[in-house]
N, C-alpha and C. Protein backbone atom coordinates (compact mmCIF):
# COMPACT_ATOMS: atom_id res chain seq x y z
N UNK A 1 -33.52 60.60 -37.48
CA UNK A 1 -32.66 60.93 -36.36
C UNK A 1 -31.26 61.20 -36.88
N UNK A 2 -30.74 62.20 -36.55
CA UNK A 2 -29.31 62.62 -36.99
C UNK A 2 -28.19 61.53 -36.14
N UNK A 3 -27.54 61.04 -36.95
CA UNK A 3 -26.24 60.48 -36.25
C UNK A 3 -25.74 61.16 -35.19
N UNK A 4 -25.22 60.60 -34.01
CA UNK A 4 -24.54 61.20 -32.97
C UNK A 4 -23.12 60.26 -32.71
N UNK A 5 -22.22 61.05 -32.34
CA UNK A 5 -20.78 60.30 -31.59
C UNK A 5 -21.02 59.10 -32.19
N UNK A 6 -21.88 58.32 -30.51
CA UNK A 6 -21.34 56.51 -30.87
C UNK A 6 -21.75 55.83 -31.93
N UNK A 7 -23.39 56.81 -32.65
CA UNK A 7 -23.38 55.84 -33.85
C UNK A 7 -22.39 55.94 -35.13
N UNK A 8 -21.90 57.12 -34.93
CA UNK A 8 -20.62 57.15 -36.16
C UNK A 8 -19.21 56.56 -35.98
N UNK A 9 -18.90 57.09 -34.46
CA UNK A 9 -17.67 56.63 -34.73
C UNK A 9 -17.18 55.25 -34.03
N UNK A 10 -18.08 54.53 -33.35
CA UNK A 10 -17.96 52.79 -33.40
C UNK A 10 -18.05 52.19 -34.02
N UNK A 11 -18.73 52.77 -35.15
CA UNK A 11 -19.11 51.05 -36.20
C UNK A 11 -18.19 51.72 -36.98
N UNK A 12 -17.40 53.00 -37.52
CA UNK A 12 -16.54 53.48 -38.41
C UNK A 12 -15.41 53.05 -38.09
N UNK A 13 -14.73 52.95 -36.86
CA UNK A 13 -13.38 52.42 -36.25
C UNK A 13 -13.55 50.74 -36.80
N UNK A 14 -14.68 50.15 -36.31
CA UNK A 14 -14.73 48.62 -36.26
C UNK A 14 -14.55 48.50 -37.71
N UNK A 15 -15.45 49.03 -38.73
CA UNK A 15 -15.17 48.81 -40.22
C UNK A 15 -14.14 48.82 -41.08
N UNK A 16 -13.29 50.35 -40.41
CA UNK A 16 -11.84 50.13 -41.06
C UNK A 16 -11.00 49.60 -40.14
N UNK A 17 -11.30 48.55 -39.58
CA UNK A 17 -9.47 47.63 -39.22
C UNK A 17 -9.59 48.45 -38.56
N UNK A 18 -9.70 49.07 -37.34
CA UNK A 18 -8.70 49.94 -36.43
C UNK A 18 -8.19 48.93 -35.38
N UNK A 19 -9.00 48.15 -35.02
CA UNK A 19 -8.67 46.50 -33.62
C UNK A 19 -8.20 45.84 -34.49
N UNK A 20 -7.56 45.24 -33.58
CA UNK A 20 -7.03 44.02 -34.16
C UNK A 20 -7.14 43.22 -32.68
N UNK A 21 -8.10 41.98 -33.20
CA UNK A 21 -8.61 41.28 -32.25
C UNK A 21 -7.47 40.42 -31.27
N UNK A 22 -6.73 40.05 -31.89
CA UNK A 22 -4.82 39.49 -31.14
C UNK A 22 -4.61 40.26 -30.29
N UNK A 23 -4.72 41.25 -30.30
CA UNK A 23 -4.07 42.34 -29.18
C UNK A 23 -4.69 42.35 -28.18
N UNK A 24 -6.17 42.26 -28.20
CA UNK A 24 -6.89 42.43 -27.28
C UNK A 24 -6.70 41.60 -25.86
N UNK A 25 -7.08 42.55 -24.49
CA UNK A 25 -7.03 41.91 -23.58
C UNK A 25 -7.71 41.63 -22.76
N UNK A 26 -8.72 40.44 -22.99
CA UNK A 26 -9.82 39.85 -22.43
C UNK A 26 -9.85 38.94 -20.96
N UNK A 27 -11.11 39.51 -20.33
CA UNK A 27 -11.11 38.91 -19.25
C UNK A 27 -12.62 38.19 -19.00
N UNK A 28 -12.72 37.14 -18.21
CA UNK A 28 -13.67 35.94 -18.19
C UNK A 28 -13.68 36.41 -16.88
N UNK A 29 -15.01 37.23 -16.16
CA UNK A 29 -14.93 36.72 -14.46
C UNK A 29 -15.75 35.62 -14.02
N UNK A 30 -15.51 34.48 -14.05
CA UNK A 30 -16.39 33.51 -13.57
C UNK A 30 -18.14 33.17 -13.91
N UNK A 31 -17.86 33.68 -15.24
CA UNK A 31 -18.99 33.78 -16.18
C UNK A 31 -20.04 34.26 -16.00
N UNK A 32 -19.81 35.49 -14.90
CA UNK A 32 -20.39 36.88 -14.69
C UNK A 32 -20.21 37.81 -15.58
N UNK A 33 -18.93 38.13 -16.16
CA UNK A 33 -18.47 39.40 -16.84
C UNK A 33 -17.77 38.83 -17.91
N UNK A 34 -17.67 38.98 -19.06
CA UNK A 34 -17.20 39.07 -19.91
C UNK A 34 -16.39 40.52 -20.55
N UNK A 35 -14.77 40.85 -20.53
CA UNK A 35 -14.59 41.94 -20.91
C UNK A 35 -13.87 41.98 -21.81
N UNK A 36 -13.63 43.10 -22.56
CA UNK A 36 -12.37 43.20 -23.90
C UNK A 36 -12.02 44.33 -24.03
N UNK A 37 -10.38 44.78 -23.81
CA UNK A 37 -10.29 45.63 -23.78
C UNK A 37 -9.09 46.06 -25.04
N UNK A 38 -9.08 46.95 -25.70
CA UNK A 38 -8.12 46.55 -26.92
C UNK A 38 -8.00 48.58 -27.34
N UNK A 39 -6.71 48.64 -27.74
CA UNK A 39 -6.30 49.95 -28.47
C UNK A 39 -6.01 49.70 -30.07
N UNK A 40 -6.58 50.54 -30.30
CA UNK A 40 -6.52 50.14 -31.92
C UNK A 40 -4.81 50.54 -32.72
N UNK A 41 -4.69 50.21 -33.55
CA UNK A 41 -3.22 49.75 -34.35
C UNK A 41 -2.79 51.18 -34.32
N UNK A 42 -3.48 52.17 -34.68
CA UNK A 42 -2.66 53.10 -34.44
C UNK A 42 -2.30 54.32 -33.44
N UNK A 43 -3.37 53.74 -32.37
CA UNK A 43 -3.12 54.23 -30.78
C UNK A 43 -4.49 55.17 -31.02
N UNK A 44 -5.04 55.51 -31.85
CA UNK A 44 -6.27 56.66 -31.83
C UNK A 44 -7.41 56.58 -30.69
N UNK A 45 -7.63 55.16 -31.08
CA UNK A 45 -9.16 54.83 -30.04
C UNK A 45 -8.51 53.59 -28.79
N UNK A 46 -9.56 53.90 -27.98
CA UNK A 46 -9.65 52.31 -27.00
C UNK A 46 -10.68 52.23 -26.91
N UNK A 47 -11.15 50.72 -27.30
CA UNK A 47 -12.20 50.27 -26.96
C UNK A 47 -12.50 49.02 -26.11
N UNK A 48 -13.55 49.66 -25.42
CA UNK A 48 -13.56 48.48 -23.80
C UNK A 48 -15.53 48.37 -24.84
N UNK A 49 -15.38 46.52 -24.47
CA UNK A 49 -16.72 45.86 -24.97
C UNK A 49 -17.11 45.38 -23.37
N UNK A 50 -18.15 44.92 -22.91
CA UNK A 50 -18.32 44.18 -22.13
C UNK A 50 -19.78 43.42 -22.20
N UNK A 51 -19.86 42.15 -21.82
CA UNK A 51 -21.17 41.07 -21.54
C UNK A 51 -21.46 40.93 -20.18
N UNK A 52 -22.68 41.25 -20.21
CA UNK A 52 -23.23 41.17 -18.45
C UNK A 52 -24.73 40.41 -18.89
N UNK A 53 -24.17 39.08 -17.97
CA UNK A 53 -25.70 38.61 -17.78
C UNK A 53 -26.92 39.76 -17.60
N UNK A 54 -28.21 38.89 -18.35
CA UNK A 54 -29.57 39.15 -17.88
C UNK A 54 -29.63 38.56 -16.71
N UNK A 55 -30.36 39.34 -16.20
CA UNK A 55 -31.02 37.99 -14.82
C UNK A 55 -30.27 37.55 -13.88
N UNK A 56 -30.48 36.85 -13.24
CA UNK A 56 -29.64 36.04 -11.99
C UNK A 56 -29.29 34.32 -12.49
N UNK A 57 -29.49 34.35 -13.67
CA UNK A 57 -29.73 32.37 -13.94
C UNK A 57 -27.64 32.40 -13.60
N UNK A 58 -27.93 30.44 -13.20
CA UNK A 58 -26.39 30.41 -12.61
C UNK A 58 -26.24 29.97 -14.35
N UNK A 59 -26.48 29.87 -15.38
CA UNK A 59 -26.15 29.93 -16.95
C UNK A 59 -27.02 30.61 -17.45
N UNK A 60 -26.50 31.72 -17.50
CA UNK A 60 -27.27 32.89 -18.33
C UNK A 60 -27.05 32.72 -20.26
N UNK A 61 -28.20 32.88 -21.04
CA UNK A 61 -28.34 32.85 -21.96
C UNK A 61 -28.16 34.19 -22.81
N UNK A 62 -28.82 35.13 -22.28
CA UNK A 62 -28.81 36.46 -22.69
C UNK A 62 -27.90 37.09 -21.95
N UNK A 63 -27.41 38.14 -22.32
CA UNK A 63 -26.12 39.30 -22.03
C UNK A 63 -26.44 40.78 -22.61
N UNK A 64 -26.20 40.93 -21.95
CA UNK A 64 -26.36 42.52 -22.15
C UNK A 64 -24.90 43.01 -22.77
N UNK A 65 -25.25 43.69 -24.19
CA UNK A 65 -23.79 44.19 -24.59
C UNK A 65 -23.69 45.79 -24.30
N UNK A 66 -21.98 46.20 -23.78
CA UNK A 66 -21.78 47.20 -23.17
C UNK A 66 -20.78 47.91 -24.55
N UNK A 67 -20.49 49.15 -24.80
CA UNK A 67 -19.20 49.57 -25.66
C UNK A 67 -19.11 50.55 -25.32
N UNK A 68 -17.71 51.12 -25.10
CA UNK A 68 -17.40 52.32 -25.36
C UNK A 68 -16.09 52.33 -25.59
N UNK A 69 -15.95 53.52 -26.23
CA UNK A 69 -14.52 53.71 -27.00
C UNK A 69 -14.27 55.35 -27.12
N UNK A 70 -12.71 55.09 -26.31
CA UNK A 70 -12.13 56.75 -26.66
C UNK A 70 -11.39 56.81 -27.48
N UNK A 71 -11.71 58.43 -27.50
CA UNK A 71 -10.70 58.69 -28.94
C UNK A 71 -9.52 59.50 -28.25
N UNK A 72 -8.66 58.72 -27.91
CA UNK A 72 -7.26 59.12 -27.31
C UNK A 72 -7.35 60.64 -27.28
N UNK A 73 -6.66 61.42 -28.25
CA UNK A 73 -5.85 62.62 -28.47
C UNK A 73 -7.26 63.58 -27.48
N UNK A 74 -8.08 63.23 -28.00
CA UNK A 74 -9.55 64.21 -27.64
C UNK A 74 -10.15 64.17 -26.57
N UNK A 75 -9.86 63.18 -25.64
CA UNK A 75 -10.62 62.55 -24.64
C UNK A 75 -12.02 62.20 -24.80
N UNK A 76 -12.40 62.10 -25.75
CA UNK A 76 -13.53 61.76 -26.24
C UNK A 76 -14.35 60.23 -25.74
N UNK A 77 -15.38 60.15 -25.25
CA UNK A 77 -15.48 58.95 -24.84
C UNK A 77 -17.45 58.40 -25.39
N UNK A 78 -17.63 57.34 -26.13
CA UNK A 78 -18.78 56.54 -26.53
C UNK A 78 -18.91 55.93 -26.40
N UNK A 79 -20.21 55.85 -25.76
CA UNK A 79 -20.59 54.95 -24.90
C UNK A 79 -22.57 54.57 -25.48
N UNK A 80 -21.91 52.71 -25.67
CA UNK A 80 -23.11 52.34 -26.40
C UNK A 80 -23.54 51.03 -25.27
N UNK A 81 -25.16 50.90 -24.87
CA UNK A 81 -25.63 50.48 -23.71
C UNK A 81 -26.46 49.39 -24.74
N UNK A 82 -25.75 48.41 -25.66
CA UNK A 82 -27.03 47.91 -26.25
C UNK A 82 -27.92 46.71 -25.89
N UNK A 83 -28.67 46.34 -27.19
CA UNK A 83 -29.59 44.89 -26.70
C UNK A 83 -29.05 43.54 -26.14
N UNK A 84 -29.54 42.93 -26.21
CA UNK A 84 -29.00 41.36 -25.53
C UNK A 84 -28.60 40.64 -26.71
N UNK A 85 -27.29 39.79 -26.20
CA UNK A 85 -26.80 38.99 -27.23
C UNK A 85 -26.97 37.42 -26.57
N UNK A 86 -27.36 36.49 -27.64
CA UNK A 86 -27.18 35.46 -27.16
C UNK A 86 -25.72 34.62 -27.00
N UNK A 87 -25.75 33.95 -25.57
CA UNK A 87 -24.03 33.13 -25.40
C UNK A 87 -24.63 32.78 -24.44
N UNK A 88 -24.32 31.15 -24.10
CA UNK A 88 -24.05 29.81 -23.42
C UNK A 88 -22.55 29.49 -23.39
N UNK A 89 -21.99 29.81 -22.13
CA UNK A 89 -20.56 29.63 -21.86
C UNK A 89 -20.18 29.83 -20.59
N UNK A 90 -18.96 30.13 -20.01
CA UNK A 90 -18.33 30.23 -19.00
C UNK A 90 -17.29 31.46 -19.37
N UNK A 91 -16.64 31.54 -20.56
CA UNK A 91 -15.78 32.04 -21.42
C UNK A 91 -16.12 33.72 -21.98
N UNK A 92 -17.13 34.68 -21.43
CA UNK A 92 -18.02 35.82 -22.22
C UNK A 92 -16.87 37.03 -22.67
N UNK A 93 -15.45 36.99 -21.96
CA UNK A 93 -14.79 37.87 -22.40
C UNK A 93 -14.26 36.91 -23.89
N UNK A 94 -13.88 35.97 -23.99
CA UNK A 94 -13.16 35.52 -25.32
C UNK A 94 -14.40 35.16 -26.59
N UNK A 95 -15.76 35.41 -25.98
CA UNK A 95 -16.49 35.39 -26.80
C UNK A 95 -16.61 36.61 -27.77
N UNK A 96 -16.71 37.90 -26.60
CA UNK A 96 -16.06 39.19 -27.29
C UNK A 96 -15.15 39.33 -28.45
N UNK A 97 -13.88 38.59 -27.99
CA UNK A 97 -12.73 38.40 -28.69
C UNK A 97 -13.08 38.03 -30.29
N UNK A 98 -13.84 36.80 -30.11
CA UNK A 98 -14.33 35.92 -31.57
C UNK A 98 -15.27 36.71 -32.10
N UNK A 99 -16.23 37.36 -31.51
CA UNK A 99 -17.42 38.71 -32.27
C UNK A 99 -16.16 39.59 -33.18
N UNK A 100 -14.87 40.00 -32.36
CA UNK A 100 -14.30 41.17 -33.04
C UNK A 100 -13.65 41.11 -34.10
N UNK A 101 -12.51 39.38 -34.04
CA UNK A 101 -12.21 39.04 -35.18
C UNK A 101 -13.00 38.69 -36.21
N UNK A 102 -14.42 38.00 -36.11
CA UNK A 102 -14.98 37.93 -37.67
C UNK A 102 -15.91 38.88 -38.33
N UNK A 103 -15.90 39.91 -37.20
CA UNK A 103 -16.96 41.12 -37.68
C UNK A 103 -18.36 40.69 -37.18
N UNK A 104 -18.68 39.84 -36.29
CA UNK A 104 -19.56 39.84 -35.61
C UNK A 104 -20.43 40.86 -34.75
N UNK A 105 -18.99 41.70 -34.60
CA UNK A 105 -19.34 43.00 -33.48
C UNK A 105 -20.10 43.99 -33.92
N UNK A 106 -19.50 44.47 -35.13
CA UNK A 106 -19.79 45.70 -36.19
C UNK A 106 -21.11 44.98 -36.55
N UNK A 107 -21.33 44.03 -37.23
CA UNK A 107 -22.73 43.68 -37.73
C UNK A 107 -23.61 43.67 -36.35
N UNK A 108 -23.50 43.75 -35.17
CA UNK A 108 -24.63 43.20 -33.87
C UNK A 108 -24.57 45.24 -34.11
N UNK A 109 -23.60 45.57 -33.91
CA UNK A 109 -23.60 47.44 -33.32
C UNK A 109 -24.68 47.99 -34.41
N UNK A 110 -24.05 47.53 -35.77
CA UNK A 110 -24.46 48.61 -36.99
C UNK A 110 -26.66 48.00 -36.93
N UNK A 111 -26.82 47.04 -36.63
CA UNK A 111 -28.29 46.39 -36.62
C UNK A 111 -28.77 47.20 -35.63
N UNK A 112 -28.12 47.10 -34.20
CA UNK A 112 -28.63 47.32 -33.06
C UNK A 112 -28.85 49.08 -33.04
N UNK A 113 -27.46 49.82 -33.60
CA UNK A 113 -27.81 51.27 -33.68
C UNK A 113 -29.24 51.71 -35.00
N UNK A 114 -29.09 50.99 -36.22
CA UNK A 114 -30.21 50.83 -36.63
C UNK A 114 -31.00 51.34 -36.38
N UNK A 115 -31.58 49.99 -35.41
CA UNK A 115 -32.83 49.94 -34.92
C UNK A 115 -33.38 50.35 -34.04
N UNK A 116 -32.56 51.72 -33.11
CA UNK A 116 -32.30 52.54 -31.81
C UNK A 116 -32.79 54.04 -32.87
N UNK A 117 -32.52 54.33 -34.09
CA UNK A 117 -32.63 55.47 -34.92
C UNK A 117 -34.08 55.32 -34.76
């Protein structure tokens, strides 16, 4: 399968430093939604992450991970619909947060696009 948009240029932004996870501005809705929304250091991309429960459980285990990211100047917009991540919390936007600072994110995207090829 030939690379397209989101598989190149999400896990390429995430790899070189373009976020910087501090900046980011995350939101917790009542441990329905988990969101993160962050512009990268040198204004190129924005990328909005989001966690949405599986299911109806009132503590959902699984989440559905959401991404997309524009590329400012171009209006360019990628948009990645992927697998379920596991999280037990209340907290799903600052969980985002902690995926982005240790490279959690890029390793779940780069597996998950993978295994979508």
């Amino acid at each position: 399968m030939t690379a397209t948009f989101p598989e190149v240029l999400v896990p390429q932004a995430l790899s070189a430093g373009a976020f910087d996870a501090d900046d980011a501005d995350v939101r917790n809705n009542l441990g329905l939604l988990g969101l993160l929304d962050v512009h990268s250091r040198d204004g190129r991309y924005h990328l909005t992450v989001s966690l949405e429960p599986v299911g109806s459980d009132l503590q959902p285990a699984l989440w559905t991970l959401e991404v997309e990211m524009e590329v400012c100047a171009e209006a360019k917009v990628a948009h990645c619909k992927l697998g379920q991540v596991e999280y037990v919390g209340n907290a799903p936007g600052s969980h985002l947060r902690k995926m982005l600072a240790n490279g959690e994110l890029l390793a779940y995207l780069t597996q998950n696009l993978a295994e979508a090829a």
